[in-house]
Protein backbone atom coordinates (compact mmCIF):
# COMPACT_ATOMS: atom_id res chain seq x y z
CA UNK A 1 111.83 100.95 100.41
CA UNK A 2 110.62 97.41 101.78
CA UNK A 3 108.96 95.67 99.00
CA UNK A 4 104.79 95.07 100.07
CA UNK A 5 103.45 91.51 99.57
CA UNK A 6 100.75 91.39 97.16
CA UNK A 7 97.42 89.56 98.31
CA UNK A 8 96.37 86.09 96.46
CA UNK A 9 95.82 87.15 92.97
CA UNK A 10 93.26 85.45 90.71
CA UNK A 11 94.29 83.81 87.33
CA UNK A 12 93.83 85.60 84.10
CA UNK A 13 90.64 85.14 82.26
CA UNK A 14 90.96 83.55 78.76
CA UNK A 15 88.72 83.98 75.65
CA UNK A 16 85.99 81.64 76.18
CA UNK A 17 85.95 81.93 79.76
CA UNK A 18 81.97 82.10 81.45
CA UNK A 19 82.14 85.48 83.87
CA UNK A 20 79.36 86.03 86.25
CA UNK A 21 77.24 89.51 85.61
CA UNK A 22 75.09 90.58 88.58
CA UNK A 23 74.69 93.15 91.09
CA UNK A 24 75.29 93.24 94.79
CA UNK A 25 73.48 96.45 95.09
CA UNK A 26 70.97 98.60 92.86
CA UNK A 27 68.56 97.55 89.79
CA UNK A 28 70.49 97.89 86.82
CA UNK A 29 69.66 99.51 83.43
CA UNK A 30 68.47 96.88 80.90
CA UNK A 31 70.36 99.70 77.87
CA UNK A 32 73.34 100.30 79.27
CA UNK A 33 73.58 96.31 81.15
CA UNK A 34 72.97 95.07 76.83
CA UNK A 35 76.12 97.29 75.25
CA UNK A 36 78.08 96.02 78.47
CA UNK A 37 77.13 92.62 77.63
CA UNK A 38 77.96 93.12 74.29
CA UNK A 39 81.40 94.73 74.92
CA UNK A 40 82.12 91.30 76.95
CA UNK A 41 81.34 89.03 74.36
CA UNK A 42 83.04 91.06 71.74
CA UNK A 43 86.28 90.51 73.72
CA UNK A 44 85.45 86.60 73.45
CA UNK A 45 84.47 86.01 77.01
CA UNK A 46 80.82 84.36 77.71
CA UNK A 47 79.25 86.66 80.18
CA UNK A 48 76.55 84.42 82.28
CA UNK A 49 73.88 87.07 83.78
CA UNK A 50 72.44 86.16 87.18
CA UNK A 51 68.92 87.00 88.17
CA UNK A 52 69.63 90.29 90.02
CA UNK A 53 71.09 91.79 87.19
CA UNK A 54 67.57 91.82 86.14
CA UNK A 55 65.64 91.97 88.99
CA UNK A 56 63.91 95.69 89.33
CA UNK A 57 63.24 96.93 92.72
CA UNK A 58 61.14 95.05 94.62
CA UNK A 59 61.79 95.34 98.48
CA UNK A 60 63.48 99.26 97.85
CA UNK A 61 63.40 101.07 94.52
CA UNK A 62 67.18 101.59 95.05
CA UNK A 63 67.72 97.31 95.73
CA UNK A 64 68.05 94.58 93.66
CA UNK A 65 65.49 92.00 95.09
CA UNK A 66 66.32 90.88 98.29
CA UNK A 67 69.01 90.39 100.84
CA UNK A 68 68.97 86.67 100.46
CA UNK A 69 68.32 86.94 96.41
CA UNK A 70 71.91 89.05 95.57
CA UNK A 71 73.79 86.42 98.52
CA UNK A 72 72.10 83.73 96.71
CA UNK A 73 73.96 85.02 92.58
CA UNK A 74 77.16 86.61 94.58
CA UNK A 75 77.62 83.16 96.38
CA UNK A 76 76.66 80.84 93.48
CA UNK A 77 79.21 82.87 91.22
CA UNK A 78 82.25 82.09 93.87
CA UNK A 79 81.39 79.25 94.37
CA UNK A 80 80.72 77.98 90.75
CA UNK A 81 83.52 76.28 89.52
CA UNK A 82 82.45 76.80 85.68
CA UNK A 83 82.63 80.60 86.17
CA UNK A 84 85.91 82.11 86.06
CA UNK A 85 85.47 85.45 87.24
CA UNK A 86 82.71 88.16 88.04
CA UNK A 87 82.06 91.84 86.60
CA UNK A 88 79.60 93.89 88.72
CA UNK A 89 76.68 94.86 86.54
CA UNK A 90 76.06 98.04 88.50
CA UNK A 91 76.96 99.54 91.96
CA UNK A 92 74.26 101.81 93.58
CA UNK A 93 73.39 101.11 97.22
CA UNK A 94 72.78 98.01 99.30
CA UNK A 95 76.55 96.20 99.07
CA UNK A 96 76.64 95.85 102.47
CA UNK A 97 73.39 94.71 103.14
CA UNK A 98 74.66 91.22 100.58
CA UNK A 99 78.02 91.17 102.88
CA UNK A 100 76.14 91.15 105.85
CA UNK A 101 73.45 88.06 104.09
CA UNK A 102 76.44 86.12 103.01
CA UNK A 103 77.52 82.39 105.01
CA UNK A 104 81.51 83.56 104.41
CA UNK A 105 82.41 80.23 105.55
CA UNK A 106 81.25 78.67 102.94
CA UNK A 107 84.41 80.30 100.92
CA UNK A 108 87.10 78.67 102.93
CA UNK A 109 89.66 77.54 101.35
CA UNK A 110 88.19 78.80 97.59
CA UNK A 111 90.73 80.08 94.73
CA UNK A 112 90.72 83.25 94.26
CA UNK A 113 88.11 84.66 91.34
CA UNK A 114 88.68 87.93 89.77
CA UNK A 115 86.11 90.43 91.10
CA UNK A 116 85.92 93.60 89.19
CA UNK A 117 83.78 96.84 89.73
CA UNK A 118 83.36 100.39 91.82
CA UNK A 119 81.56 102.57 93.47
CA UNK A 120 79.24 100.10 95.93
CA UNK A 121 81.21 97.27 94.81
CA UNK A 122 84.18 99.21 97.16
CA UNK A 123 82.27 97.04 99.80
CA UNK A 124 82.93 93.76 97.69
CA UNK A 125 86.66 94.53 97.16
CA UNK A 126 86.88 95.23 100.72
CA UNK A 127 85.34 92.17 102.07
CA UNK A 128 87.51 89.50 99.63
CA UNK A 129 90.91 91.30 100.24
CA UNK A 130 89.77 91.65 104.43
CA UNK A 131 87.92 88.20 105.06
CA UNK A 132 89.32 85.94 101.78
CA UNK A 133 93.04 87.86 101.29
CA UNK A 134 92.29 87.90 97.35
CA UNK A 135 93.31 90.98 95.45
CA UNK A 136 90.58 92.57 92.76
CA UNK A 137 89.81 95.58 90.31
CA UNK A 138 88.34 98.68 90.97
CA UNK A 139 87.15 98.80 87.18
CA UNK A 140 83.69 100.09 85.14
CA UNK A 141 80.75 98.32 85.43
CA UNK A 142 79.09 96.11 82.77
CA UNK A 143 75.90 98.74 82.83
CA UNK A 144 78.05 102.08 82.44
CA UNK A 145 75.80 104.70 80.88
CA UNK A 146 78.29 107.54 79.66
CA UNK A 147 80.10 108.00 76.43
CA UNK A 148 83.22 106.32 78.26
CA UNK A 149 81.87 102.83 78.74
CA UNK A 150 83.81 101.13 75.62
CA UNK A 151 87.01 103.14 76.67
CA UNK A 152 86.61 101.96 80.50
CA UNK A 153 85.76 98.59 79.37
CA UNK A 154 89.23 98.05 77.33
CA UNK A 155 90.94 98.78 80.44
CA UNK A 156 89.74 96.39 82.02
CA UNK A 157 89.82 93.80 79.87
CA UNK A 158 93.16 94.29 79.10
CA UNK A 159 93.92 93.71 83.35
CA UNK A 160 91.57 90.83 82.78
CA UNK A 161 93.10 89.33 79.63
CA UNK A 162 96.72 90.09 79.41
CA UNK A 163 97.66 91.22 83.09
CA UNK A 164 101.38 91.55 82.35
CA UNK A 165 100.49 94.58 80.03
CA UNK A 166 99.10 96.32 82.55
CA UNK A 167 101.95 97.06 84.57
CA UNK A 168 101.13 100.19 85.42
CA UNK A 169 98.43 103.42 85.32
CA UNK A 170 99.86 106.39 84.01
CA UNK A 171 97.23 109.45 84.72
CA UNK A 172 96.75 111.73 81.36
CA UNK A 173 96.93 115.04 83.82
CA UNK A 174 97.10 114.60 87.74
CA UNK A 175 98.00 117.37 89.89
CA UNK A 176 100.89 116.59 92.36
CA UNK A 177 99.79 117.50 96.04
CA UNK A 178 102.57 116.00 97.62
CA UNK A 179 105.93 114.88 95.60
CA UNK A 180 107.79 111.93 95.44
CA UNK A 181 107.69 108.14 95.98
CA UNK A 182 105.74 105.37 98.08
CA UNK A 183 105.39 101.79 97.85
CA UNK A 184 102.25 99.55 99.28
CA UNK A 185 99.48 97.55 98.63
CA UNK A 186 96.85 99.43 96.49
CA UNK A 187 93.23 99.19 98.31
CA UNK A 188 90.20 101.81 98.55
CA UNK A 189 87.59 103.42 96.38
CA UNK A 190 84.46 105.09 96.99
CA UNK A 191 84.95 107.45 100.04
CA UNK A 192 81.30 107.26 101.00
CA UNK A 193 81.56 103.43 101.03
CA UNK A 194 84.73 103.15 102.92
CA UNK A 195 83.38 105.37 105.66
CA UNK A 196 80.45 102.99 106.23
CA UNK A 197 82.37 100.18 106.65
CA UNK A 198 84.60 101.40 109.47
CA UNK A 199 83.99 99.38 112.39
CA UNK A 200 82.69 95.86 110.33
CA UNK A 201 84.46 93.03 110.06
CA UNK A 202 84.49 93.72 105.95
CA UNK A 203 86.20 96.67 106.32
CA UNK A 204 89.98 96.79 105.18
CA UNK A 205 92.87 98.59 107.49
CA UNK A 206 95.00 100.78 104.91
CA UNK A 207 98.29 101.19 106.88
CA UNK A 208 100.82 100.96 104.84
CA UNK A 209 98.88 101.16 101.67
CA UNK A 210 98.40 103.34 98.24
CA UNK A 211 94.81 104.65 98.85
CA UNK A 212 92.78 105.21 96.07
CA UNK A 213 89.70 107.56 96.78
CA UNK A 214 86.81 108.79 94.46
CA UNK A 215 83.21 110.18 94.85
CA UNK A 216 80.11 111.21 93.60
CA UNK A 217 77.71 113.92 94.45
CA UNK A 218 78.22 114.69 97.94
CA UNK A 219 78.61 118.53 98.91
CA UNK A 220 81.94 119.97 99.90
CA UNK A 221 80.87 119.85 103.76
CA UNK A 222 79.49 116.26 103.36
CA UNK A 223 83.09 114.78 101.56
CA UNK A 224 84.96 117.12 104.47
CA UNK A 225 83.20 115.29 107.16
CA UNK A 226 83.69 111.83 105.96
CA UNK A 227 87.71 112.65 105.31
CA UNK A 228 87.81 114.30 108.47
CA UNK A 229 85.67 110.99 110.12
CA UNK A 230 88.37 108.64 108.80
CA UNK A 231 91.29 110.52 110.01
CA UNK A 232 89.77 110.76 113.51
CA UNK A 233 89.30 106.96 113.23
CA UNK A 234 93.26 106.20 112.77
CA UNK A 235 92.29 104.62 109.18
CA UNK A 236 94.73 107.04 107.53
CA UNK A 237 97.39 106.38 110.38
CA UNK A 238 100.60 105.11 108.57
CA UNK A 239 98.61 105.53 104.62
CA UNK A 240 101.81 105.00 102.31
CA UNK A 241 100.22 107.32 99.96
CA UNK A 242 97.51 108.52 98.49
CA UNK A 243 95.31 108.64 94.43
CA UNK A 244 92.45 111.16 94.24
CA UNK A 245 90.37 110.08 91.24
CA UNK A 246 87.57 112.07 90.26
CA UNK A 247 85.18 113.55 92.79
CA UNK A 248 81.81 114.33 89.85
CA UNK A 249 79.37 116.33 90.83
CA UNK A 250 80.74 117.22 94.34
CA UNK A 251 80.69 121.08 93.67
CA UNK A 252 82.59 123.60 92.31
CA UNK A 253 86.31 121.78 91.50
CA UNK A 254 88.53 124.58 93.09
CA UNK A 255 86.09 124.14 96.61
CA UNK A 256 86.57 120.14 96.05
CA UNK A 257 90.05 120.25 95.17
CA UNK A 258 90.88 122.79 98.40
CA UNK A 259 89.14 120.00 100.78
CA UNK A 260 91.07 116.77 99.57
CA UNK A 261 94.49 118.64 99.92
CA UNK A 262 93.72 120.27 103.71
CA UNK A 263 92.23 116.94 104.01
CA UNK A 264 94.91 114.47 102.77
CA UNK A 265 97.79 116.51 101.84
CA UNK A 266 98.96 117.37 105.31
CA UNK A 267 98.93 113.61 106.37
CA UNK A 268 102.83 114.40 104.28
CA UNK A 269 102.68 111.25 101.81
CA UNK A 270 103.31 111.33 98.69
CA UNK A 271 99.41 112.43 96.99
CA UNK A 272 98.11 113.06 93.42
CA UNK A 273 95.00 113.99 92.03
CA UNK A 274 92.73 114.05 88.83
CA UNK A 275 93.43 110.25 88.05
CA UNK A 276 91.32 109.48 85.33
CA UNK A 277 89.01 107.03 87.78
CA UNK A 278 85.83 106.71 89.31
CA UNK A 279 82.34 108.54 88.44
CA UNK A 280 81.59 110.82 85.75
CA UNK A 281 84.01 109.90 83.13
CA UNK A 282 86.80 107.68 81.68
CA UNK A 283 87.16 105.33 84.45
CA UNK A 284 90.34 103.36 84.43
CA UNK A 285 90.98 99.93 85.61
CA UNK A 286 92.51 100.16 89.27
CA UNK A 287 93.98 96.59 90.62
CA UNK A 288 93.89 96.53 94.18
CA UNK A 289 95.41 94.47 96.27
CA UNK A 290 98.57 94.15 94.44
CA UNK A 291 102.07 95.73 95.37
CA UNK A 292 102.72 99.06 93.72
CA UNK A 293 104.90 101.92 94.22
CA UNK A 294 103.47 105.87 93.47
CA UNK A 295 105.31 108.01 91.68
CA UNK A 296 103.73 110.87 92.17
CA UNK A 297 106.11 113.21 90.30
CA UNK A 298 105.47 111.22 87.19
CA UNK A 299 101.60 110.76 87.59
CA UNK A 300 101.93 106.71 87.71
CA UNK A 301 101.64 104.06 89.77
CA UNK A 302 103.68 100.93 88.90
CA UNK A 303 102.42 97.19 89.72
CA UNK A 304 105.34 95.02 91.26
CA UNK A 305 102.93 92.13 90.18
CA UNK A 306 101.22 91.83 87.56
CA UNK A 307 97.51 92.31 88.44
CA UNK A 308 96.50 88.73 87.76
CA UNK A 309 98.45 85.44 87.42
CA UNK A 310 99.42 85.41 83.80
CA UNK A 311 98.39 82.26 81.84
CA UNK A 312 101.13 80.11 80.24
């Protein structure tokens, strides 16, 4: 196998380090967005919460502020040389809608920072690896609400923290759709997300790459239609292989699980799912960007980097 070229990976974060918490999409849940903050602080890292983290939903009930308001914290955050890194507060809706606000030359030339969320923030991770080349973390949220959040949380910490433990996710019980091995750069996320994007200059090509793919409540016929829209598109041309995470609330499992393999299994790459990722559950930190190989016989995909540059 040729070995993949990871994209620019950010440094580690160290204890002490200020991280940006805000959200490029929905209002987020003051309960949940406290125990987040908590969790953060706990693991010696000064979390530094922008305004639409707390902003409810003025303009839309499902949008944080405005447009120009969620540019404004996402572009003050990269930009900020004091802040080391940023952790989504929430996903939701209305990613794009910050892309499409943002002055993206302002970022040329800027070190990479270490982005980390899901879900809408699939839009974020898309943009920096497509427009900026910098690899990321498909990773919880600071406002998770489920009985996972502190388990989630570790995860990522430890990517964020000590990057050259986290040389690989090994999935507790994935089913094996299609057998064997595949090396690429890891990219994706939220199916629903990705499919929007097709077409915008955001929106990253995954040729040769280890898709990752989750989802939350849409119907059957609804996640069949959006696979089916990105095959017809050519964005699964040449897909390396392939990560089903979990797919909550998007009807009966055996239905679910029937559509992702008529879906993705015949495009013949190696393809697992159940990974213990995405919506509805444990939700394990994902780097993307970064050169991995699948080993889908063994329910693990192994970094050829580590996720971030290791501090001395």
């Amino acid at each position: 196998m040729t070995a993949p070229t990871s994209l620019r990976r950010p440094p580690a974060l160290r204890p002490g380090d200020r991280v940006a918490v805000l959200t490029a999409s929905s209002p987020v849940p003051a309960g949940p967005l406290e125990f987040g903050l908590r969790l953060l602080r706990d693991a010696g890292l000064e979390p530094v919460v922008h305004r639409s983290a707390r902003e409810p939903g003025t303009l839309r009930p499902y949008l944080a502020g405005t447009d120009a308001l969620r540019a404004a914290d996402l572009t003050d955050a990269l930009l900020d040389p004091s802040i080391a890194g940023i952790v989504f507060a929430r996903g939701g809706s209305g990613a794009a809608r910050t892309l499409a606000a943002l002055e993206w030359s302002r970022f040329d030339g800027l070190a990479p920072k270490v982005l980390a969320g899901y879900s809408d923030v699939t839009a974020v991770h898309e943009a920096v690896a497509r427009c900026l080349g910098w690899a990321s973390v498909h990773s919880t949220v600071v406002a998770s609400d489920n009985g996972t959040a502190a388990w989630s949380m570790s995860t990522l910490l430890e990517v964020l923290l000590t990057p050259e433990r986290a040389s690989e996710c090994r999935f507790p019980d994935p089913t094996v759709i299609v057998g064997g091995r595949a090396r690429g750069v890891t990219l994706g996320g939220n199916v629903c997300v990705l499919t929007a994007s097709l077409g915008t200059p955001t929106s990253r090509p995954a040729a040769g790459g280890l898709l990752l793919v989750e989802e939350e409540s849409e119907d059957p016929y609804r996640l069949d239609r959006m696979l089916t829209h990105l095959q017809r598109t050519g964005y699964l041309d040449d897909v390396a292989g392939v990560v089903c995470g979990r797919f909550h609330g998007c009807g009966p499992d055996d239905l679910v699980a029937d559509v992702l393999a008529e879906r993705l299994g015949t495009l013949g790459v190696p393809m697992i799912t159940g990974a213990d990722i995405g919506h509805g559950g444990a939700n394990r930190a994902f780097p993307l960007g970064v050169a991995a190989e699948l080993d889908a016989d063994a329910g693990v995909v192994r970094f050829l980097d580590p996720p971030l540059i290791p501090r001395d």
